[in-house]
N, C-alpha and C. Protein backbone atom coordinates (compact mmCIF):
# COMPACT_ATOMS: atom_id res chain seq x y z
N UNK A 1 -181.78 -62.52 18.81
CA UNK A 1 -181.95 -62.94 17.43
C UNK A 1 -182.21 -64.44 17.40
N UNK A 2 -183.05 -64.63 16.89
CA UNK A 2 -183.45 -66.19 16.66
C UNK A 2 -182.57 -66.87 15.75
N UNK A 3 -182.58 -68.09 15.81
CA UNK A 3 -181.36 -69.46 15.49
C UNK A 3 -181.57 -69.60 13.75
N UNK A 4 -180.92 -69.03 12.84
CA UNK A 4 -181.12 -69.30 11.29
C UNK A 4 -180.53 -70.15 10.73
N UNK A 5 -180.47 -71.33 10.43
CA UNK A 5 -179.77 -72.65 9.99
C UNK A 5 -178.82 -72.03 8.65
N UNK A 6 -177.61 -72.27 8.57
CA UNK A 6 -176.82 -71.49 7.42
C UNK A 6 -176.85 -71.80 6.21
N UNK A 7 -177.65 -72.69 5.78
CA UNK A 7 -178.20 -72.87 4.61
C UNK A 7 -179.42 -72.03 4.15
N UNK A 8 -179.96 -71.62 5.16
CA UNK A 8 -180.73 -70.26 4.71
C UNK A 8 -180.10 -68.89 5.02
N UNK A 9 -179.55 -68.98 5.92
CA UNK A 9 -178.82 -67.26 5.90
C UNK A 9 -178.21 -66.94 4.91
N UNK A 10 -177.58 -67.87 3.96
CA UNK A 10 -176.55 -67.92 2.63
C UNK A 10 -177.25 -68.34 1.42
N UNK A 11 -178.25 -68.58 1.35
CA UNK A 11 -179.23 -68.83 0.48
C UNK A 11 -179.02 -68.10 -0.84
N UNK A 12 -179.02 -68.21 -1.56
CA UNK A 12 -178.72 -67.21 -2.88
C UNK A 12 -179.82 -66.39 -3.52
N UNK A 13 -180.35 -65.10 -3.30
CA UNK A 13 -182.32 -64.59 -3.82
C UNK A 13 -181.85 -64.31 -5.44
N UNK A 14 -180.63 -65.03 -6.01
CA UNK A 14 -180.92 -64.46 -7.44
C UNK A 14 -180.33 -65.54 -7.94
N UNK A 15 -180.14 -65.66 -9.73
CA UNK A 15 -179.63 -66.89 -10.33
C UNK A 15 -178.12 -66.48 -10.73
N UNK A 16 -177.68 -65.23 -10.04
CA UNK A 16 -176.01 -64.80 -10.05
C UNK A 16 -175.54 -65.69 -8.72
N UNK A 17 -175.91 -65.73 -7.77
CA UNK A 17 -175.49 -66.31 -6.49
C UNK A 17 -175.81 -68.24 -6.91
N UNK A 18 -176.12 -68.75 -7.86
CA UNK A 18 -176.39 -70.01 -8.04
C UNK A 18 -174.54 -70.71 -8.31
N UNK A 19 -174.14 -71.61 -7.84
CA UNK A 19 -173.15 -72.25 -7.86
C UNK A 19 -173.64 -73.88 -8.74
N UNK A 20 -172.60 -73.56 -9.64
CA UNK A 20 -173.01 -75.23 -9.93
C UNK A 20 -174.12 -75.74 -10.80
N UNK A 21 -174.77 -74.53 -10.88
CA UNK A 21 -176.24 -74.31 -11.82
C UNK A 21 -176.22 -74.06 -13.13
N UNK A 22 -175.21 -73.98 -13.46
CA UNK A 22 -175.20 -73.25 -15.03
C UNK A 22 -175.88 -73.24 -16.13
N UNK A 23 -176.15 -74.81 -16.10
CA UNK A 23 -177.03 -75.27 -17.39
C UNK A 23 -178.45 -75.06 -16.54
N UNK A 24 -179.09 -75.13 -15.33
CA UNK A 24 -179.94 -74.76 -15.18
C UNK A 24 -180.67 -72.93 -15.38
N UNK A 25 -179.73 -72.42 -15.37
CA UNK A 25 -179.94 -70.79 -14.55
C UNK A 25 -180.10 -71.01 -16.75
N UNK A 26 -178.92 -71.26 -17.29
CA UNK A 26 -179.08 -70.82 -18.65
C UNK A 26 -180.78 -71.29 -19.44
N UNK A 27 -180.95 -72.28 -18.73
CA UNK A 27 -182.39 -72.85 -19.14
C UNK A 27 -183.40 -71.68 -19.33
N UNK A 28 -183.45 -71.43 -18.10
CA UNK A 28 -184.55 -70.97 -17.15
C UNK A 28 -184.48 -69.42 -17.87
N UNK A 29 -183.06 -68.59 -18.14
CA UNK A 29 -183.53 -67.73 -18.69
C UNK A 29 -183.61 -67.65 -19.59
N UNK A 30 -183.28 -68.21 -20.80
CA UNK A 30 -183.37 -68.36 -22.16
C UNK A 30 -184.71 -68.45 -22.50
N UNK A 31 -186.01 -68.96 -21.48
CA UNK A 31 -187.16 -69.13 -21.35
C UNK A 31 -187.53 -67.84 -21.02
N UNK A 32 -187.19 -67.23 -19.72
CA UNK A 32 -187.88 -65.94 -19.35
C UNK A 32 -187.28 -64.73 -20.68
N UNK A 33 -186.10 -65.20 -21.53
CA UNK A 33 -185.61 -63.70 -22.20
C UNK A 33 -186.85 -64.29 -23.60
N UNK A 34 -187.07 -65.86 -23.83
CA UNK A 34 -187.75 -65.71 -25.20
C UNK A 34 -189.47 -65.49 -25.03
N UNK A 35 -189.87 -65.58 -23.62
CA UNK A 35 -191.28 -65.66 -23.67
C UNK A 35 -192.02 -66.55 -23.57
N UNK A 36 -190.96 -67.72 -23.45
CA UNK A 36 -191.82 -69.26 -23.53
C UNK A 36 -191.58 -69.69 -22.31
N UNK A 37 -192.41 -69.19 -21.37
CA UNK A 37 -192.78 -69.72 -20.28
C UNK A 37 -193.20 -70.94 -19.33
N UNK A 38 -193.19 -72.23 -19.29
CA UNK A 38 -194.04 -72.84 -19.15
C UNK A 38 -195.30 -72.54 -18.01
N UNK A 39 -196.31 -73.37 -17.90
CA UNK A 39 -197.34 -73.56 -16.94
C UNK A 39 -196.92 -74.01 -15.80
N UNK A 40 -195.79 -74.84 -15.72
CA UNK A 40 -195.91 -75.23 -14.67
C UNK A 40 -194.64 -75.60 -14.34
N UNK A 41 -193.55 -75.81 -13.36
CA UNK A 41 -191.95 -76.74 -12.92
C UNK A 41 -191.92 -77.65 -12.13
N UNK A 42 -191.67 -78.37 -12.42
CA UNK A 42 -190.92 -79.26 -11.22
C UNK A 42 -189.53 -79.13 -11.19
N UNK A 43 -188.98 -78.78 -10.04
CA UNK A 43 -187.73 -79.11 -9.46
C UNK A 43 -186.79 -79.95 -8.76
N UNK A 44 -185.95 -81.09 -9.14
CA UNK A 44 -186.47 -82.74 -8.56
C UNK A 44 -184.74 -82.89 -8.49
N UNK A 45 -184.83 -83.32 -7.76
CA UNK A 45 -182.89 -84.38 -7.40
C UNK A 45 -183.29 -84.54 -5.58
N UNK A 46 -181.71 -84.53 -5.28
CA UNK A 46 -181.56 -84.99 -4.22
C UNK A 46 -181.19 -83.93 -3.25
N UNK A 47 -181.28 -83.81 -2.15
CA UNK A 47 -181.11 -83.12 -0.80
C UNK A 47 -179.85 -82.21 -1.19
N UNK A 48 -180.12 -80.73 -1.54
CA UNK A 48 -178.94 -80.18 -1.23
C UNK A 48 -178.41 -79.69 -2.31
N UNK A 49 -178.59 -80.04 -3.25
CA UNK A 49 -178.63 -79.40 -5.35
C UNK A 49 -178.91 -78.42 -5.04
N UNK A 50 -180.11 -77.68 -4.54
CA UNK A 50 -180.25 -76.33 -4.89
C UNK A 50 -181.97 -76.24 -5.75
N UNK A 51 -182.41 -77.63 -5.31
CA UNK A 51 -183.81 -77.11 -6.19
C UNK A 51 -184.63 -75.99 -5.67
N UNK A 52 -185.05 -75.56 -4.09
CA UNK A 52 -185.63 -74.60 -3.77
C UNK A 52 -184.88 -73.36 -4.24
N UNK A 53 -183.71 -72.93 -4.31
CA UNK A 53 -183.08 -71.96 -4.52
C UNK A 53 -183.01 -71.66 -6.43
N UNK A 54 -183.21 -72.53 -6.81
CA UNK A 54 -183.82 -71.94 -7.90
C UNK A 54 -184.88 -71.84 -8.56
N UNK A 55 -186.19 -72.11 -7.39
CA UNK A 55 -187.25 -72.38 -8.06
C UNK A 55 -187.44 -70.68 -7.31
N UNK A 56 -186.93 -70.21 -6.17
CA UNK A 56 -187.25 -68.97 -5.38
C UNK A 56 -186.74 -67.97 -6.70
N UNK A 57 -185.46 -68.26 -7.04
CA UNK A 57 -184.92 -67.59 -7.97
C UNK A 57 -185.67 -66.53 -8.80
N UNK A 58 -186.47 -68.17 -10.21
CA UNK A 58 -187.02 -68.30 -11.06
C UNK A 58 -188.42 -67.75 -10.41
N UNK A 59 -189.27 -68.03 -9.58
CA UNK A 59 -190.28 -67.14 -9.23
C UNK A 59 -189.88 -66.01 -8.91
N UNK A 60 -189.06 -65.05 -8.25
CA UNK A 60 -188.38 -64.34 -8.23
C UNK A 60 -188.10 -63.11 -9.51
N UNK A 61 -188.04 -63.34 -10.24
CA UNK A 61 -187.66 -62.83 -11.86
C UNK A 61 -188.43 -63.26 -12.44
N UNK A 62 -189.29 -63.77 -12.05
CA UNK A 62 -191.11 -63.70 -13.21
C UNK A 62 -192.12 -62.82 -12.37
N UNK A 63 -191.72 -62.39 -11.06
CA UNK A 63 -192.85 -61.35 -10.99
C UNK A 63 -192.21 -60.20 -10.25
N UNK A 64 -190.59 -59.86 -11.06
CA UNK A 64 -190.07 -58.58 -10.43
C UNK A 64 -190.72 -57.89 -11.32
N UNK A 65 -190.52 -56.34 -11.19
CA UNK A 65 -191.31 -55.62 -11.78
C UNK A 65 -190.36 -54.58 -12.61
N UNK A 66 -188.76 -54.85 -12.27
CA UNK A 66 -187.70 -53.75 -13.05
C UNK A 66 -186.37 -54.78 -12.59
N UNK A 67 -186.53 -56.46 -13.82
CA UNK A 67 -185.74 -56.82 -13.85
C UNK A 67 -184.36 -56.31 -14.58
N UNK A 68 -183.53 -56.36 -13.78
CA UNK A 68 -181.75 -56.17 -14.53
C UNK A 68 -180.80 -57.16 -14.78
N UNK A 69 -181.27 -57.30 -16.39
CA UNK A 69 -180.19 -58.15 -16.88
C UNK A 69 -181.00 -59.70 -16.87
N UNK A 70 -180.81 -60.62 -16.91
CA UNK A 70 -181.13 -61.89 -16.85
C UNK A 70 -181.91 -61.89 -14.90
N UNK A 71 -181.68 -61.06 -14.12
CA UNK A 71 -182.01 -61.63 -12.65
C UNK A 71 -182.69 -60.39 -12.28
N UNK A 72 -183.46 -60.57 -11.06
CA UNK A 72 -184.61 -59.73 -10.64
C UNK A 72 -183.54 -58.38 -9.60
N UNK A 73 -184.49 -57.39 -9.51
CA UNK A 73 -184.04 -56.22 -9.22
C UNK A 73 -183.51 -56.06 -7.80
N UNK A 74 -184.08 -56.86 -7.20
CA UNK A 74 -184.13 -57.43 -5.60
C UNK A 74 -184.63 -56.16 -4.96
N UNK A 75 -184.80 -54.88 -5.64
CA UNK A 75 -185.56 -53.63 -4.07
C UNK A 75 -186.97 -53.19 -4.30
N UNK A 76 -187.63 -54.03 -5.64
CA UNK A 76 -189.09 -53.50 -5.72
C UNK A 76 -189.95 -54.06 -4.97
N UNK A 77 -191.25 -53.56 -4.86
CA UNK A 77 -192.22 -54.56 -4.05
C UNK A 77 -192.65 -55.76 -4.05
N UNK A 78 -192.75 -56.11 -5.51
CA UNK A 78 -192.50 -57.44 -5.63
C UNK A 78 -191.42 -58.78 -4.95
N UNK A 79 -190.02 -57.77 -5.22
CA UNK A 79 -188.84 -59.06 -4.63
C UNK A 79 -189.00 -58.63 -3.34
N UNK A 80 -189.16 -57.65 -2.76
CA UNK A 80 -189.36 -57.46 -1.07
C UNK A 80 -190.22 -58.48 -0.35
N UNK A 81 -191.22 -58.80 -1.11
CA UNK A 81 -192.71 -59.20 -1.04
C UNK A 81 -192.08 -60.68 -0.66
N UNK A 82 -191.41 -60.84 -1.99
CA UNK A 82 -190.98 -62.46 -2.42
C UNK A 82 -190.04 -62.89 -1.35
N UNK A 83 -189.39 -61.84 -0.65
CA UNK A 83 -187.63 -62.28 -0.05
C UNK A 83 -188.38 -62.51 1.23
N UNK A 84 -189.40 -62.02 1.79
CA UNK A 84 -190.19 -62.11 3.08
C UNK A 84 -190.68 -63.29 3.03
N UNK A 85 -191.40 -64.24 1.70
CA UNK A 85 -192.10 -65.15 1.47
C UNK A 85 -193.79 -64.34 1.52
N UNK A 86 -193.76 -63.75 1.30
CA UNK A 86 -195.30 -62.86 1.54
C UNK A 86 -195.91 -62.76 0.28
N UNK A 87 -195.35 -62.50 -0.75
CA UNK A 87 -195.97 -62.71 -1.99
C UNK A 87 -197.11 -63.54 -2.88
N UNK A 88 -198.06 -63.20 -3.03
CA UNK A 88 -199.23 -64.05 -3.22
C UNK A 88 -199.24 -64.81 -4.17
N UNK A 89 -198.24 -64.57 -4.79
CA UNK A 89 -198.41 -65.50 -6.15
C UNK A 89 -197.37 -66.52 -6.18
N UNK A 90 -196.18 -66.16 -4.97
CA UNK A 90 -195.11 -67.41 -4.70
C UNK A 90 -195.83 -68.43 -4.17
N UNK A 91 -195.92 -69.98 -4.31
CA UNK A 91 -196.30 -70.84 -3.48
C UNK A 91 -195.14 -71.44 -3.65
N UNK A 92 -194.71 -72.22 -2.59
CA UNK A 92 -193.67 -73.37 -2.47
C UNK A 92 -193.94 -74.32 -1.78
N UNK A 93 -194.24 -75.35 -2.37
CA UNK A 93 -194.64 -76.72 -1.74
C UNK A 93 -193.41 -77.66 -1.48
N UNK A 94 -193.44 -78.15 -0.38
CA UNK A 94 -192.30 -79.02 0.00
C UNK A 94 -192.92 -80.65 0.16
N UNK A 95 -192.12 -81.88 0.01
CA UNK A 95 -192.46 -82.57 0.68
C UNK A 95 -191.67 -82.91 2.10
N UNK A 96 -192.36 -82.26 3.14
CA UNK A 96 -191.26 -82.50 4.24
C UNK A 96 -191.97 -83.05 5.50
């Protein structure tokens, strides 16, 4: 088995597993439950907040296909797609 740094093995694929996020996760769905989507996010602080993990989230639950509840379904083709990183419509740009 190859070497997985534990910040990704523990990674959270939904906005229930978000710690510390509250006012973010409440943002984000209050947006996906009213329809007002934006075009575009930035996700911005410092090393270790959690911005990739909720931008995976939030892409995550905009193109599940039988979301439950406020967070994505995690077993359709879509979040399978997404949890692999294979998904064509996820991009994640880093500056690294």
């Amino acid at each position: 088995m190859a070497y997985l740094a534990l910040y990704r093995r523990f990674r959270p694929s939904g906005f229930d597993g978000l710690i510390g996020q509250d006012h973010i996760v409440r943002t984000l769905t209050n947006q996906i439950n009213t329809g007002r989507i934006g075009h575009a996010y930035i996700f911005e602080g410092i090393s270790g907040v959690g911005r990739l993990s909720c931008a995976r989230a939030f892409a995550t639950r905009l193109v599940c296909e039988n979301p439950s509840g406020g967070d994505s379904c995690g077993v359709c083709k879509s979040c399978a797609m997404s949890a692999a990183g294979s998904h064509p419509d996820i991009r994640i740009i880093t500056n690294q």
